[in-house]
PDB file of N, CA and C in Angstrom:
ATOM      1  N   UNK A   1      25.352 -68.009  -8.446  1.00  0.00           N
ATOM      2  CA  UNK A   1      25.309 -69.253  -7.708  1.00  0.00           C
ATOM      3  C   UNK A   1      25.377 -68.940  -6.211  1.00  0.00           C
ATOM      4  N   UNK A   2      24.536 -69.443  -5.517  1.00  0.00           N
ATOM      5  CA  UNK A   2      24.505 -69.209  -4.265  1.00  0.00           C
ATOM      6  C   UNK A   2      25.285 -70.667  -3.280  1.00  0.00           C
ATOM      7  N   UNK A   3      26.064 -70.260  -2.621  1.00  0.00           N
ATOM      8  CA  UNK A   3      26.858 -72.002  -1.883  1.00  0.00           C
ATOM      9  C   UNK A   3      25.950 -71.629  -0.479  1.00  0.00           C
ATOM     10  N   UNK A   4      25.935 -72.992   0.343  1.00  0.00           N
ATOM     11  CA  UNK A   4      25.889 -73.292   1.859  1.00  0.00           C
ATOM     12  C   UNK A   4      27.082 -73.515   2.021  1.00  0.00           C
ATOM     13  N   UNK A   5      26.909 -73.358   3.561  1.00  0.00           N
ATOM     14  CA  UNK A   5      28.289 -73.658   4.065  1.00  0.00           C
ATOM     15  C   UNK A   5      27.088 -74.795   5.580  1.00  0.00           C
ATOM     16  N   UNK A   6      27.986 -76.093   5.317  1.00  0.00           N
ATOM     17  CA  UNK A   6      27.735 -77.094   5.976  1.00  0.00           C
ATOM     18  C   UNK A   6      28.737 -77.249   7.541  1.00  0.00           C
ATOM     19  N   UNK A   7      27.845 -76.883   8.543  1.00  0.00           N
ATOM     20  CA  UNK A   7      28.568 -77.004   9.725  1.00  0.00           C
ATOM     21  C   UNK A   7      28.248 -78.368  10.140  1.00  0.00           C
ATOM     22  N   UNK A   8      29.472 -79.113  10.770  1.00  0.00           N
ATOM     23  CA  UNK A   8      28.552 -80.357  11.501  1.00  0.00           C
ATOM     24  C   UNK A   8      29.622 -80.298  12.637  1.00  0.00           C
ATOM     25  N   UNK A   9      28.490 -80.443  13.930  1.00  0.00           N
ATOM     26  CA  UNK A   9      28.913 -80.712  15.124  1.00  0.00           C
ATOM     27  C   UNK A   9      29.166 -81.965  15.887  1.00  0.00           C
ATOM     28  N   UNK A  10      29.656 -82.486  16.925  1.00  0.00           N
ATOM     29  CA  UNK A  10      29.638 -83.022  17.462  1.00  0.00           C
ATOM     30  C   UNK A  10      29.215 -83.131  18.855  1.00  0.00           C
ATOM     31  N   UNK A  11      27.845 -83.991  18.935  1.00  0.00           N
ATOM     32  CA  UNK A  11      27.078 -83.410  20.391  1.00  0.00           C
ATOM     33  C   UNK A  11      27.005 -85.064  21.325  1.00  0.00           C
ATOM     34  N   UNK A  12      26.725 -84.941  22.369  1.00  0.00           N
ATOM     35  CA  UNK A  12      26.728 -85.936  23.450  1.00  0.00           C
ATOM     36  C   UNK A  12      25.095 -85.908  23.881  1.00  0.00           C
ATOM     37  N   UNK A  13      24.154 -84.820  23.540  1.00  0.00           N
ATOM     38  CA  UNK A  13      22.658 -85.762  23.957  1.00  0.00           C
ATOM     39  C   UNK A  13      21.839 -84.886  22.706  1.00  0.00           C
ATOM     40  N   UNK A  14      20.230 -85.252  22.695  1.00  0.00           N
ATOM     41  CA  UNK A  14      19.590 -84.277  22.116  1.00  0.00           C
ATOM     42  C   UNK A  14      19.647 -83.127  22.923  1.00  0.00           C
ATOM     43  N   UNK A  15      19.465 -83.023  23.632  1.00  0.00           N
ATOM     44  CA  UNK A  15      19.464 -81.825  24.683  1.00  0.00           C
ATOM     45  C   UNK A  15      20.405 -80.972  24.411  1.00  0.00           C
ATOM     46  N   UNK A  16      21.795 -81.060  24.065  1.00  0.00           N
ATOM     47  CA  UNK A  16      22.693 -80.523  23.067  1.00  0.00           C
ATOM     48  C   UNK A  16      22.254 -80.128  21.901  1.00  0.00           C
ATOM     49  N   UNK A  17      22.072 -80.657  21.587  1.00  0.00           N
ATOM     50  CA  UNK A  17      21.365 -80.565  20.081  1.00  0.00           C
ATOM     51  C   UNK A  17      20.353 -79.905  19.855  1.00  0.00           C
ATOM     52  N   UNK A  18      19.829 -79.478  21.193  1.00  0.00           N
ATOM     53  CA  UNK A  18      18.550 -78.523  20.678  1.00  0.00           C
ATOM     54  C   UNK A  18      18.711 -77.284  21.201  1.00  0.00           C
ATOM     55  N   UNK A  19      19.843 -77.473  22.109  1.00  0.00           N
ATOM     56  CA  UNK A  19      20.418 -75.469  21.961  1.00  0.00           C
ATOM     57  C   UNK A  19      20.718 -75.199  21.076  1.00  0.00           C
ATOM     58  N   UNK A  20      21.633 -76.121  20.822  1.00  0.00           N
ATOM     59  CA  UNK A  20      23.026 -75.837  19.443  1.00  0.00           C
ATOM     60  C   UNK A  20      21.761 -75.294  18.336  1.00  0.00           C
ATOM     61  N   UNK A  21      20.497 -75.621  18.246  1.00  0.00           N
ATOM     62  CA  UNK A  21      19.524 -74.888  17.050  1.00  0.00           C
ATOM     63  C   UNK A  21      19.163 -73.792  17.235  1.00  0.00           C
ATOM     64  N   UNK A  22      19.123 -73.898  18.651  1.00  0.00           N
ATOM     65  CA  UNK A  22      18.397 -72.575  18.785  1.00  0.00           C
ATOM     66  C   UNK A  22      19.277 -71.613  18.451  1.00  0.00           C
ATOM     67  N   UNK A  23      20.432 -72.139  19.476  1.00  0.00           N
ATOM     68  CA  UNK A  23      21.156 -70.347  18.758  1.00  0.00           C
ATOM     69  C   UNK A  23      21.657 -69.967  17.798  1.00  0.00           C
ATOM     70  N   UNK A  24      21.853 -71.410  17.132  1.00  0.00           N
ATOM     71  CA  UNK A  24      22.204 -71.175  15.450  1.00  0.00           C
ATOM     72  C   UNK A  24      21.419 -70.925  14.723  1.00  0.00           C
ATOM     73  N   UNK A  25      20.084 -70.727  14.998  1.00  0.00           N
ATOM     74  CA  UNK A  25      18.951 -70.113  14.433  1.00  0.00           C
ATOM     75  C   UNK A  25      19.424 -68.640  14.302  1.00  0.00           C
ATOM     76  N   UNK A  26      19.590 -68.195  15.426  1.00  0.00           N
ATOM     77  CA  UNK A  26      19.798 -67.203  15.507  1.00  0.00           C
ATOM     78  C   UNK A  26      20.445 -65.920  15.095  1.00  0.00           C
ATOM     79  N   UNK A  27      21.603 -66.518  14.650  1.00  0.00           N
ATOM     80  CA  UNK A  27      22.583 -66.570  13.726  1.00  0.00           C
ATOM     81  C   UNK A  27      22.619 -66.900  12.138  1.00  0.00           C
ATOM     82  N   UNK A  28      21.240 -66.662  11.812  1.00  0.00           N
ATOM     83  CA  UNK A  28      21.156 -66.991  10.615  1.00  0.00           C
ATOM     84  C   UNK A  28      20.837 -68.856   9.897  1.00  0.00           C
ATOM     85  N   UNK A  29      21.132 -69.196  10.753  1.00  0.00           N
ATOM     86  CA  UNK A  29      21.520 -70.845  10.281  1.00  0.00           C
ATOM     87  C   UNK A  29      20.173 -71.209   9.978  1.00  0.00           C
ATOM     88  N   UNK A  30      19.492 -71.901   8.804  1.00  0.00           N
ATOM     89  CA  UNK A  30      17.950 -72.191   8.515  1.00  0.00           C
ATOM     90  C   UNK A  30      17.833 -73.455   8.484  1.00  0.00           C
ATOM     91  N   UNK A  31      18.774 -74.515   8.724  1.00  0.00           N
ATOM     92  CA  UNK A  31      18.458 -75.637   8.048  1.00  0.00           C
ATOM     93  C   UNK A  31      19.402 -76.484   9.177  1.00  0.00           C
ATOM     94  N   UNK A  32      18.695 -77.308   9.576  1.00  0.00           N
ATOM     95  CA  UNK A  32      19.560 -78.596  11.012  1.00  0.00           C
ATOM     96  C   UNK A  32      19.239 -80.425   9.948  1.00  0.00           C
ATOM     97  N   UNK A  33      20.243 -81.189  10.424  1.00  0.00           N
ATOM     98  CA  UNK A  33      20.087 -82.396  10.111  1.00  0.00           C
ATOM     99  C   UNK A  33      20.209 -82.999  11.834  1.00  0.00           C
ATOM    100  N   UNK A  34      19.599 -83.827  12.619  1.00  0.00           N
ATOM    101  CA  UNK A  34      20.019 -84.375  13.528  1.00  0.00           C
ATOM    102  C   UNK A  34      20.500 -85.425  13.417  1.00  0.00           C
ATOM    103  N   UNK A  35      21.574 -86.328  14.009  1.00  0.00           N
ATOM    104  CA  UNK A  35      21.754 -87.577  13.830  1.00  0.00           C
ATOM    105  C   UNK A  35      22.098 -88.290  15.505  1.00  0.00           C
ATOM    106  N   UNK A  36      22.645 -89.334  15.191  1.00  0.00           N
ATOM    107  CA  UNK A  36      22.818 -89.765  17.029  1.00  0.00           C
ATOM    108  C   UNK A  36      23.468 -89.110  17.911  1.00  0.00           C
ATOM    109  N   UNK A  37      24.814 -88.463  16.999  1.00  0.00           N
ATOM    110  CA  UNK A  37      26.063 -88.275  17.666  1.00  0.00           C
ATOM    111  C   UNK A  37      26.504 -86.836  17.198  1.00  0.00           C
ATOM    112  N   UNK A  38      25.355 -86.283  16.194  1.00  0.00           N
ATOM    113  CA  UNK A  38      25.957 -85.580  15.666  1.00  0.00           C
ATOM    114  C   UNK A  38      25.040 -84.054  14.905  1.00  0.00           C
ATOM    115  N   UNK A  39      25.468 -83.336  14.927  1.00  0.00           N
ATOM    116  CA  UNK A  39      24.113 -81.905  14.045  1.00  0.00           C
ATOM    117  C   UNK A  39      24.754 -81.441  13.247  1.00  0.00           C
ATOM    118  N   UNK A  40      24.103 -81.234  11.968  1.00  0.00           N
ATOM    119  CA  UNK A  40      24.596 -80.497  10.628  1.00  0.00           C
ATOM    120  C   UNK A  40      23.912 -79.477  11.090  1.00  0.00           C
ATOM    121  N   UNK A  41      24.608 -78.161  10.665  1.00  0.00           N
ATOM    122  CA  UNK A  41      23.798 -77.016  10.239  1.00  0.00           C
ATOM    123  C   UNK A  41      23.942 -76.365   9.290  1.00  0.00           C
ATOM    124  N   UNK A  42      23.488 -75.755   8.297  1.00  0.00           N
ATOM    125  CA  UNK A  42      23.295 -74.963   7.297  1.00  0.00           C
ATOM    126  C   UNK A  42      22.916 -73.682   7.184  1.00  0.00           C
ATOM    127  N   UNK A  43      23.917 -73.109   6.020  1.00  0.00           N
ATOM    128  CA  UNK A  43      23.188 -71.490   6.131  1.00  0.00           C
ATOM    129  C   UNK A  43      24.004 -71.243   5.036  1.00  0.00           C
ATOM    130  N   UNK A  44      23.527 -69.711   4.182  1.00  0.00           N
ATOM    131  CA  UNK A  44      23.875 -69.500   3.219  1.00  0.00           C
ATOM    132  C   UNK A  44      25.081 -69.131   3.296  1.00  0.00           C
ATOM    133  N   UNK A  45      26.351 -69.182   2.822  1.00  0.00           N
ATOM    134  CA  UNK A  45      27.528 -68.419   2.476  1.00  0.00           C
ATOM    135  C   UNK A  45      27.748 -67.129   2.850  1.00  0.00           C
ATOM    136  N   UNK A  46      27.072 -66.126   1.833  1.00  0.00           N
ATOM    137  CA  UNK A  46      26.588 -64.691   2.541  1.00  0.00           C
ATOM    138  C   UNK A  46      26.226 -64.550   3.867  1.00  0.00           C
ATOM    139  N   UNK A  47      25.556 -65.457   4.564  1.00  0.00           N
ATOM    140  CA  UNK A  47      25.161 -64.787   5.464  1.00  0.00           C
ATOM    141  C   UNK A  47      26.319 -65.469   7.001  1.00  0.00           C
ATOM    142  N   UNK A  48      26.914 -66.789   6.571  1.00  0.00           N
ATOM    143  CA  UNK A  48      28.260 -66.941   7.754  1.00  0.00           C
ATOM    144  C   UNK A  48      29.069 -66.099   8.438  1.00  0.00           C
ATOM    145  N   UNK A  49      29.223 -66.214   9.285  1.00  0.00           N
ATOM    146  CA  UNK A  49      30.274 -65.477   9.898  1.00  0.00           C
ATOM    147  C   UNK A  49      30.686 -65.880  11.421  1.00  0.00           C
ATOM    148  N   UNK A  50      32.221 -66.501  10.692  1.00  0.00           N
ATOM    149  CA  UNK A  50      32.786 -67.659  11.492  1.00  0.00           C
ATOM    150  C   UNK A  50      33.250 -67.226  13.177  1.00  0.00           C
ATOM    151  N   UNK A  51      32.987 -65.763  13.174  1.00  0.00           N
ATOM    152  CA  UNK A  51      33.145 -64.752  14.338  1.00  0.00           C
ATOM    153  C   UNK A  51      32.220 -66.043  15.698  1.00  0.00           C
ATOM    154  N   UNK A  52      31.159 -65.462  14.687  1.00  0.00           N
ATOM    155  CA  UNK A  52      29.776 -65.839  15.395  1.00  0.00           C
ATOM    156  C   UNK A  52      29.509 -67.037  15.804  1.00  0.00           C
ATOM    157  N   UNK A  53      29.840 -68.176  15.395  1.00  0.00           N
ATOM    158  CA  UNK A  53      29.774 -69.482  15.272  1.00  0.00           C
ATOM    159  C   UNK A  53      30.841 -69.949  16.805  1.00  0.00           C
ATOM    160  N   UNK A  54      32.030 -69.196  16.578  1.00  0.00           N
ATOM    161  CA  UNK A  54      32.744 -69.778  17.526  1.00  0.00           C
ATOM    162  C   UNK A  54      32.657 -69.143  19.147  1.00  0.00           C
ATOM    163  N   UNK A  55      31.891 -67.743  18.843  1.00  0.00           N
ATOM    164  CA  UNK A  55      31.230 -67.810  20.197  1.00  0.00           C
ATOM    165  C   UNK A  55      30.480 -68.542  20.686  1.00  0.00           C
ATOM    166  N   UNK A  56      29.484 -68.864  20.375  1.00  0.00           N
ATOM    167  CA  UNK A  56      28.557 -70.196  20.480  1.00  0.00           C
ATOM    168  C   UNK A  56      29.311 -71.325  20.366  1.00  0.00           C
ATOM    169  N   UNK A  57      30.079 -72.256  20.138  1.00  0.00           N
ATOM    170  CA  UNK A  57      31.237 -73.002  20.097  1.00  0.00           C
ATOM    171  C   UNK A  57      32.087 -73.071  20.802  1.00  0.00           C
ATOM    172  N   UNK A  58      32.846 -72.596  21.234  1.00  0.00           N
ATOM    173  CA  UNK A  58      34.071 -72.275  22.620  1.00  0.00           C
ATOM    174  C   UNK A  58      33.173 -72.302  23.870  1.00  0.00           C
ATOM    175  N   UNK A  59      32.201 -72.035  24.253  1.00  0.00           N
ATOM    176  CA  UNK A  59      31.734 -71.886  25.268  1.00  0.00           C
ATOM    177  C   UNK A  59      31.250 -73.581  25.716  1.00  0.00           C
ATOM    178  N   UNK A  60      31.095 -74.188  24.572  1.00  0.00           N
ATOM    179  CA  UNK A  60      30.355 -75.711  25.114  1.00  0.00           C
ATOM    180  C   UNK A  60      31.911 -76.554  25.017  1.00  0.00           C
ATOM    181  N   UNK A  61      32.935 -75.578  24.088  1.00  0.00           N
ATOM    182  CA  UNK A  61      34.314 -76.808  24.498  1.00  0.00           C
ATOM    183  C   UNK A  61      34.209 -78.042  23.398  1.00  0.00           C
ATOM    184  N   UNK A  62      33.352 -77.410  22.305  1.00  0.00           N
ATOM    185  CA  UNK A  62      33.252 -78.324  21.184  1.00  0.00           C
ATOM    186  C   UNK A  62      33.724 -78.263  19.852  1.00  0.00           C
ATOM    187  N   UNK A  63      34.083 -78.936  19.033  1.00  0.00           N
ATOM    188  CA  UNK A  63      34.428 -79.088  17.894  1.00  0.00           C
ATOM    189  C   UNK A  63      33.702 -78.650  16.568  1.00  0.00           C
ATOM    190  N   UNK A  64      33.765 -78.403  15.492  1.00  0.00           N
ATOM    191  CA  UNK A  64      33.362 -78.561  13.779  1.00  0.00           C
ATOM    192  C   UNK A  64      34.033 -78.400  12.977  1.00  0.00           C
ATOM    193  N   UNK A  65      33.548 -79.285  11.737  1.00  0.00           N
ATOM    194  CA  UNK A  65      33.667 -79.441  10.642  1.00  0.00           C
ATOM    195  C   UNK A  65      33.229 -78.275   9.702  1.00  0.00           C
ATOM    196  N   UNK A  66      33.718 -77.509   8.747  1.00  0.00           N
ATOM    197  CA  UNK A  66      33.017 -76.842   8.067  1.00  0.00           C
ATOM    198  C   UNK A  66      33.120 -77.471   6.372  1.00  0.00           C
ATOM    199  N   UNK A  67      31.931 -77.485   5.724  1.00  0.00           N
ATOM    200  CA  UNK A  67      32.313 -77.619   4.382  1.00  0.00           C
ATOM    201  C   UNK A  67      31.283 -76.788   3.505  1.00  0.00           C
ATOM    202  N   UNK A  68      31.950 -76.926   2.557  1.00  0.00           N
ATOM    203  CA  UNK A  68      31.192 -75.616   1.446  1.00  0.00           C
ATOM    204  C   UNK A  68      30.728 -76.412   0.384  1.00  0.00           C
ATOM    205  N   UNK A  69      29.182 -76.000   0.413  1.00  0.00           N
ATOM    206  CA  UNK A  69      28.907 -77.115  -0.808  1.00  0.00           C
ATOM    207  C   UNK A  69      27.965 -76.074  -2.035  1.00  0.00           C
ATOM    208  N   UNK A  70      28.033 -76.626  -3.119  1.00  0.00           N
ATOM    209  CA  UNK A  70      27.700 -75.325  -3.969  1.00  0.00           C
ATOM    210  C   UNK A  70      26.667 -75.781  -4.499  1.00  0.00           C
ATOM    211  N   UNK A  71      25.497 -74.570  -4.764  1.00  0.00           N
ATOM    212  CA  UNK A  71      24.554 -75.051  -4.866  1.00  0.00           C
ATOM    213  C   UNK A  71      24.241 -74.565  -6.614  1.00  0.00           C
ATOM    214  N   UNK A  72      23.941 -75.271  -7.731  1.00  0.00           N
ATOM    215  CA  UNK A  72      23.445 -74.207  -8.981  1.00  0.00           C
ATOM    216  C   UNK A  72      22.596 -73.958  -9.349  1.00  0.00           C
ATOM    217  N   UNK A  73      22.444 -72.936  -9.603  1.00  0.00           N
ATOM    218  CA  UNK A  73      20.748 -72.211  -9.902  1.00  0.00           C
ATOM    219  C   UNK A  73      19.869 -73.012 -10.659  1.00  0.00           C
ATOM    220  N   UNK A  74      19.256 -73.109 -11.391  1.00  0.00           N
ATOM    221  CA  UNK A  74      17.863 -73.673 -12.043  1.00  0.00           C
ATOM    222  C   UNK A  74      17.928 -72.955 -12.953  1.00  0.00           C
TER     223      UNK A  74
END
C-alpha cells in the first residue's frame, strides 16, 4: 500500500501559491489543489521529508497541516 501525505497551506494571494508549487515541485511534491485561501500539496509518503518542507516554510513565516491519507492498491 502506498499512502500520500496531504500538506495544506495557508496562503494570502495566488502569487503565493504559485511559488509554494514551484518549490514543492521540487521537492518531490506531484500533485497541488488550489483554493482561495489555501494549497494542498501532495506527495508520496516515501518520498517526504519533513526536513525539506520546513525550509521552504519558515522562510515565508507560514503554517501546515499535515495528514496521511492511505491509498489501496487495485
Amino acid at each position: 500500500m502506498v499512502n500520500y501525505i496531504k500538506i495544506e497551506i495557508q496562503v494570502t494571494s495566488s502569487e503565493q501559491s504559485e511559488i509554494l508549487i514551484a518549490e514543492l515541485s521540487e521537492i518531490n511534491f506531484d500533485a497541488f489543489e488550489e483554493n482561495e485561501n489555501s494549497l494542498s500539496a501532495f506527495i508520496k509518503e516515501e518520498y517526504f521529508n519533513e526536513d525539506e518542507l520546513q525550509k521552504i516554510i519558515s522562510v515565508k513565516n507560514i503554517s501546515y497541516t499535515k495528514t496521511i491519507i492511505p491509498v489501496r492498491s487495485l
